[in-house]
Protein backbone atom coordinates (compact mmCIF):
# COMPACT_ATOMS: atom_id res chain seq x y z
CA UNK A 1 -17.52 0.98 0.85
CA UNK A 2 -14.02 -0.30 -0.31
CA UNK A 3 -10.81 1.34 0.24
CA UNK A 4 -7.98 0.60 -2.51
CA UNK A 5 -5.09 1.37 -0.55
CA UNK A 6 -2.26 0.64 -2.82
CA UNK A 7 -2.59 1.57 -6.85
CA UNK A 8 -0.05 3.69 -9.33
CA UNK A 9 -2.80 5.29 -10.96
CA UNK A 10 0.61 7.55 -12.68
CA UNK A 11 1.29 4.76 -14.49
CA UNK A 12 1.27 5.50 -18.17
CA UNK A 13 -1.37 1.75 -18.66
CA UNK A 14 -3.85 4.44 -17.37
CA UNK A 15 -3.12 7.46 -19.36
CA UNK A 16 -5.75 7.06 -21.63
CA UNK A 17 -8.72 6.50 -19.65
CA UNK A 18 -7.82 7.90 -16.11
CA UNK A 19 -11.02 9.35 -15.61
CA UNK A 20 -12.89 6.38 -16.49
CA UNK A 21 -10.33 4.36 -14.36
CA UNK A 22 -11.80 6.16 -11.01
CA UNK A 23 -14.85 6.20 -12.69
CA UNK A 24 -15.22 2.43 -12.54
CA UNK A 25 -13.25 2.36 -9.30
CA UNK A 26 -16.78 4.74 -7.58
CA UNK A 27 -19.13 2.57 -9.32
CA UNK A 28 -17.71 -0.37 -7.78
CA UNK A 29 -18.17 0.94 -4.39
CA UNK A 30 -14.14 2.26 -4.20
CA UNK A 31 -14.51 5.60 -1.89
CA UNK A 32 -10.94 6.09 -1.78
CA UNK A 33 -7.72 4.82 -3.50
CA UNK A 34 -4.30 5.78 -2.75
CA UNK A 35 -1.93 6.01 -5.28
CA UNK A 36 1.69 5.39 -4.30
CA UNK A 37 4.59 7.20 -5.16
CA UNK A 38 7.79 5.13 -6.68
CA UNK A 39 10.49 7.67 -7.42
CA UNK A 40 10.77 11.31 -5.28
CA UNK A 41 11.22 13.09 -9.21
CA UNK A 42 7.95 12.28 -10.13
CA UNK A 43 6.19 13.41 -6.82
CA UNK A 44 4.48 16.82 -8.47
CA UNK A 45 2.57 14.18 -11.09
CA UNK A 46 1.24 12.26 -8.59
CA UNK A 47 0.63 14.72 -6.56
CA UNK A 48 -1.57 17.10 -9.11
CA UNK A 49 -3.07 13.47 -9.83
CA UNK A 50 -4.30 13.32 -6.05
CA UNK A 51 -5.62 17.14 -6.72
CA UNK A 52 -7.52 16.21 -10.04
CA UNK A 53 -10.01 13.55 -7.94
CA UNK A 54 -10.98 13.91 -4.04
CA UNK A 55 -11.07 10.51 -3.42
CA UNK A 56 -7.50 9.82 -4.65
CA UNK A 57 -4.94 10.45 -2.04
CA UNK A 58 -1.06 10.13 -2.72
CA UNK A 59 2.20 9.38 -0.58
CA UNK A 60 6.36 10.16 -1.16
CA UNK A 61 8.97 7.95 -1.71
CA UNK A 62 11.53 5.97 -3.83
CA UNK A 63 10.50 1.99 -4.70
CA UNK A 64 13.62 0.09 -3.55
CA UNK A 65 13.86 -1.36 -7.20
CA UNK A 66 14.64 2.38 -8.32
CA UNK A 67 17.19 2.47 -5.69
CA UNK A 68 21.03 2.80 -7.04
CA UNK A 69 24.57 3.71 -6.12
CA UNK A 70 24.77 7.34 -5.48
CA UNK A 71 21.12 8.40 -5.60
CA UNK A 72 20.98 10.92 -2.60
CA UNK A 73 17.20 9.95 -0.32
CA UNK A 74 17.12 13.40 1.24
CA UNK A 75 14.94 13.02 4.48
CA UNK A 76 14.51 16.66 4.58
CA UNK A 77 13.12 16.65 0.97
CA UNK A 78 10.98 13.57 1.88
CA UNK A 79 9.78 15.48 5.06
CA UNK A 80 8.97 18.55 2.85
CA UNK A 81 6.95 16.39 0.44
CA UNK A 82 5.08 15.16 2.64
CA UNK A 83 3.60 18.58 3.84
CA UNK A 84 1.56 18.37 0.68
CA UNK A 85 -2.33 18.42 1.79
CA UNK A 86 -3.18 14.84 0.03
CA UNK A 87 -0.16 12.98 0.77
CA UNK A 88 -1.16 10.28 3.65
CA UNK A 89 2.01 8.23 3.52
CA UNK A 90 5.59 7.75 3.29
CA UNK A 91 6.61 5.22 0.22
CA UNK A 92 6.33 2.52 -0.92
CA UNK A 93 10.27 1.92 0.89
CA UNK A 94 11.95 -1.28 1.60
CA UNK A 95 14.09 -4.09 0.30
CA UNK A 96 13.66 -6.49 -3.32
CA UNK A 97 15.75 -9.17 -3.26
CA UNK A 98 14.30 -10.75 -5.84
CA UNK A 99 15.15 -8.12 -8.49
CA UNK A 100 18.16 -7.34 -6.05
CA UNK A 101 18.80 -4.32 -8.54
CA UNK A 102 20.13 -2.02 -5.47
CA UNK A 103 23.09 -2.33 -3.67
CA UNK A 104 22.14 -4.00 -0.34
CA UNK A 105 23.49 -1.30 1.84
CA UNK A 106 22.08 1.33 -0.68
CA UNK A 107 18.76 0.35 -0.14
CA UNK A 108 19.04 -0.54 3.21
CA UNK A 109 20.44 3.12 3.92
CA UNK A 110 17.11 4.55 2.18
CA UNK A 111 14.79 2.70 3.57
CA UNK A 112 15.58 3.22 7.08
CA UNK A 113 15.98 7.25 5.81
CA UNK A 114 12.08 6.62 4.69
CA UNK A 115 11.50 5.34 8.76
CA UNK A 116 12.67 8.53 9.80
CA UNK A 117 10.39 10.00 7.79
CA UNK A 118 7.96 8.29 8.70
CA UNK A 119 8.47 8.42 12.32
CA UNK A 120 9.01 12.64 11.91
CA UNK A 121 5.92 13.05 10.29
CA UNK A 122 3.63 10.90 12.19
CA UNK A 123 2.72 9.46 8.19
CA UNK A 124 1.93 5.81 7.83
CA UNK A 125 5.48 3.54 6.18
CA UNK A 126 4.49 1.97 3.03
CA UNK A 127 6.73 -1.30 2.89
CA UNK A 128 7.91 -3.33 -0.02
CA UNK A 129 9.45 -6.74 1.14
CA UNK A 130 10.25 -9.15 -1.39
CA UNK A 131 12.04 -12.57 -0.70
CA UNK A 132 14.40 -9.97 2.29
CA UNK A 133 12.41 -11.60 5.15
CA UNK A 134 14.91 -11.80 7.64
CA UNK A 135 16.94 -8.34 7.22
CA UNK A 136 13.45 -6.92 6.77
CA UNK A 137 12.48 -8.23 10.76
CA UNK A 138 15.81 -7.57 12.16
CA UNK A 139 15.53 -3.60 10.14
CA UNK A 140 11.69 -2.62 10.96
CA UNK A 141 12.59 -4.33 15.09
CA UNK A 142 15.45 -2.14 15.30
CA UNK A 143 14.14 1.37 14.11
CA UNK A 144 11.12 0.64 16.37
CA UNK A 145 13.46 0.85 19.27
CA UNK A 146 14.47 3.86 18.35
CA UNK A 147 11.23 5.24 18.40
CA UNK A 148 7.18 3.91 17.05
CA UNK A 149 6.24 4.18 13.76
CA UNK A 150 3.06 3.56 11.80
CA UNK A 151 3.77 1.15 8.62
CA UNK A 152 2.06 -1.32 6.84
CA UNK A 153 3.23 -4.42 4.70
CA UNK A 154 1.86 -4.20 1.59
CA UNK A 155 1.32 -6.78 -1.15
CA UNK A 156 2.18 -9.26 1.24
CA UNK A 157 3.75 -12.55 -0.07
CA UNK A 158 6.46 -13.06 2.89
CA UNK A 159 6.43 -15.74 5.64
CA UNK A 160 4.05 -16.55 8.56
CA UNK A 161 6.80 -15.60 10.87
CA UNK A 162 7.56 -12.08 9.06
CA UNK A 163 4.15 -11.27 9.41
CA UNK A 164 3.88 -12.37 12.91
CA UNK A 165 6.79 -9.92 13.34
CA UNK A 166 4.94 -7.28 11.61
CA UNK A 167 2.06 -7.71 13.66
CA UNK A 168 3.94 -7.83 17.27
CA UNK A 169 5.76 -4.32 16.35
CA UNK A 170 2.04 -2.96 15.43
CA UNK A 171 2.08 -2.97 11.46
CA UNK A 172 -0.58 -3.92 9.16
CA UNK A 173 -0.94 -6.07 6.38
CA UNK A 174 -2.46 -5.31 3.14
CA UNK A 175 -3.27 -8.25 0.53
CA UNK A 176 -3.79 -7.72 -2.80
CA UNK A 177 -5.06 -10.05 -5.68
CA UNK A 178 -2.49 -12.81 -5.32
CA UNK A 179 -4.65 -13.76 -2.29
CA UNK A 180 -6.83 -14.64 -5.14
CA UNK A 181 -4.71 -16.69 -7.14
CA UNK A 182 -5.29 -20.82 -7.04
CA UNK A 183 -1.74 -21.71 -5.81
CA UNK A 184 -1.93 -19.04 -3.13
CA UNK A 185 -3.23 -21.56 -0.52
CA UNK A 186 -0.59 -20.98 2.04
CA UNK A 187 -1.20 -17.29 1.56
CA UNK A 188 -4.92 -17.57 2.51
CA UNK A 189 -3.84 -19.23 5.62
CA UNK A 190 -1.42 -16.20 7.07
CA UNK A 191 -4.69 -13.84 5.89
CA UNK A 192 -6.34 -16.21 8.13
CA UNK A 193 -4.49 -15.16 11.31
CA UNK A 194 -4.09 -11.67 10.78
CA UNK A 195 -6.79 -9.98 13.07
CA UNK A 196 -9.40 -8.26 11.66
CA UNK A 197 -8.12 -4.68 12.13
CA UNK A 198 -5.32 -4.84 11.04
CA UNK A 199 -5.91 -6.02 7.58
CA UNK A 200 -5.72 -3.51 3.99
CA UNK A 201 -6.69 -4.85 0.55
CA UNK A 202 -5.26 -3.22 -2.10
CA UNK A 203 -4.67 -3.63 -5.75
CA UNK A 204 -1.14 -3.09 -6.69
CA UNK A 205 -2.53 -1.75 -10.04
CA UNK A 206 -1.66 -1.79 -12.82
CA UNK A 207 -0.43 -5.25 -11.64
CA UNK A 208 -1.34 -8.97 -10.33
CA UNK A 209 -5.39 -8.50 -11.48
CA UNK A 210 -7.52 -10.49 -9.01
CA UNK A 211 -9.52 -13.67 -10.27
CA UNK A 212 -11.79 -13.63 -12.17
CA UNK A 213 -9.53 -10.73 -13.72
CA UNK A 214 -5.97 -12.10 -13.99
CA UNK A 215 -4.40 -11.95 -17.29
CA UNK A 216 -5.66 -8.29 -17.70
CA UNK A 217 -4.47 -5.05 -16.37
CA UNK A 218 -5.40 -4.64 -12.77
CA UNK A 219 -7.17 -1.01 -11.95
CA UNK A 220 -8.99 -0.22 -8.63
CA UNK A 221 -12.67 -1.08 -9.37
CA UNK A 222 -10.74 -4.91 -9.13
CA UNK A 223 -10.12 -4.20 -5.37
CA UNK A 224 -13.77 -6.09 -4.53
CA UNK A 225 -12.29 -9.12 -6.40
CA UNK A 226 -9.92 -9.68 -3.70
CA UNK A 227 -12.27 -8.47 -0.87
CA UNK A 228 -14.82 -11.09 -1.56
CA UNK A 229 -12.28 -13.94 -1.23
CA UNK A 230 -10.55 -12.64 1.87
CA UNK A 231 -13.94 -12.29 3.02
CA UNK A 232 -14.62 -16.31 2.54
CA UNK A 233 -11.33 -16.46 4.24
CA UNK A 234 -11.76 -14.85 7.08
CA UNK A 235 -15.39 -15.82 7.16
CA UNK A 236 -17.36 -13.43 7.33
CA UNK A 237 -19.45 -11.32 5.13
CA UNK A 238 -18.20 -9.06 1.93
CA UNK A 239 -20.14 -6.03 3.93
CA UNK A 240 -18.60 -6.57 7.12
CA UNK A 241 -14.92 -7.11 5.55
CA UNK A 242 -15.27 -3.97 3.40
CA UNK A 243 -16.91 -2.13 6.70
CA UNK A 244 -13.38 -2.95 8.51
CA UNK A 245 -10.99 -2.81 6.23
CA UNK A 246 -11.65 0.34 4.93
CA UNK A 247 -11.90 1.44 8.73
CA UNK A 248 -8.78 0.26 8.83
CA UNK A 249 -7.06 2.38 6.26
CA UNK A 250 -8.40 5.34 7.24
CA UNK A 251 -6.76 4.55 10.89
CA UNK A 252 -3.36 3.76 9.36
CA UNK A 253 -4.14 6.94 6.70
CA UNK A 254 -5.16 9.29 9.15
CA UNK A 255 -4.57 11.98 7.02
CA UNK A 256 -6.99 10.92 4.59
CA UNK A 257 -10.23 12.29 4.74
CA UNK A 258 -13.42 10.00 5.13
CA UNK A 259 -16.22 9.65 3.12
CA UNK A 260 -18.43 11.68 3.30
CA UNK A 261 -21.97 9.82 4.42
CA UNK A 262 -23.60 8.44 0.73
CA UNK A 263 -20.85 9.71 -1.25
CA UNK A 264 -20.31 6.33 -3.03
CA UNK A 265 -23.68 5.26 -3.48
CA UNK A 266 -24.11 9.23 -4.77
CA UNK A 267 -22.00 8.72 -7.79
């Protein structure tokens, strides 16, 4: 069993074969995929997306890239989202400074409105960092003195040291295919320290397809890609990393419902 626990299965790229998206995702031993939200006016589509399939579960937020001057990041209204019966998360929240299309202090303002969120609701953080390593530490160590949150670092590409941050304040980490990728050897080697339970795989679909995929448009059934290379990283076997990590997600997702016994193998 394989847990994709980072897609945007609302992206239009799937429109025209959604069902045979999650179709490939089952056959490929995917139980559950989460599909993440990227802007708070688009919540009901996702949403009745995480209705249409039970093993597609949803979260609520605004991608810092979509972030702008005057955009008002209601925490009540992200609260109230989140009440919705298949959304397991708050997100995906943080900082780009690689795009750096947001006012710094704009996005910095939302994200931390997406910790309280977070930290109201008792609803896993879904964190974008990009090239923002050190604001991103000195932000998520902050708002965890002002009370715990869940959270998990998704996609990660960041430093050693911002995961070793991440990991000291309790986060996960969640790699997707970039793992993968031949010039990610550095990458392999913070996978390599991050313990067992607290690691997610994820796709990121539609983007960054794993090897033997990249070049195409990434989907869910992909996820085992990337699980059979952190597997070899980590050293141990494809069964036992899918056994954890998908244990892991639905820790972090507690919301999400598990499995039932044989449903994957059932499809």
């Amino acid at each position: 069993m394989l847990i994709d626990s980072h897609c945007h299965l609302d992206f239009p790229d799937f429109a025209p074969e959604r069902d045979a998206v999650v179709q490939r995702a089952r056959a490929a031993g995917v139980a559950r995929m989460v599909t993440i939200s990227t802007r708070l006016d688009r919540f009901a589509e996702i949403s009745a997306l995480a209705e249409a399939y039970e093993d597609v579960f949803c979260t609520v937020g605004e991608h810092p890239e979509n972030v702008r001057e005057g955009l008002d990041i209601d925490f009540d209204r992200i609260v109230g989202l989140a009440n919705h019966p298949k959304c397991v998360g708050i997100g995906e929240t943080g900082l780009d400074y690689h795009y750096d299309g947001a006012p710094r202090d704009v996005a910095e303002r939302t994200f931390r409105t997406h910790i309280a969120a977070a930290r109201q609701t008792g609803l896993p953080l879904v964190i974008h960092s990009r090239e923002a390593d050190q604001d991103m530490a000195s932000i998520l160590e902050d708002e965890m003195g002002k009370g715990r949150f869940k959270a998990v670092l998704h996609c990660f590409t960041s430093s050693l040291r911002l995961a070793e941050t991440g990991l000291a304040l309790g986060l996960s980490i969640s790699f997707s295919g970039i793992v993968t990728f031949k010039k990610s050897q550095e990458l392999r080697e913070i996978a390599r320290v991050v313990p067992m339970d607290r690691l997610l795989i994820e796709t990121d679909a539609p983007f960054l397809a794993p090897v033997p995929h990249r070049g195409k448009r990434n989907e869910p059934a992909f996820v085992a890609a990337t699980a059979m290379v952190l597997a070899e990283v980590k050293g141990v076997s494809l069964v036992s990393l899918a056994q954890q990590t998908s244990l892991n997600a639905l820790r972090l997702f507690s919301k999400m419902t598990p499995p039932a016994a044989g449903e994957v193998a059932a499809e």
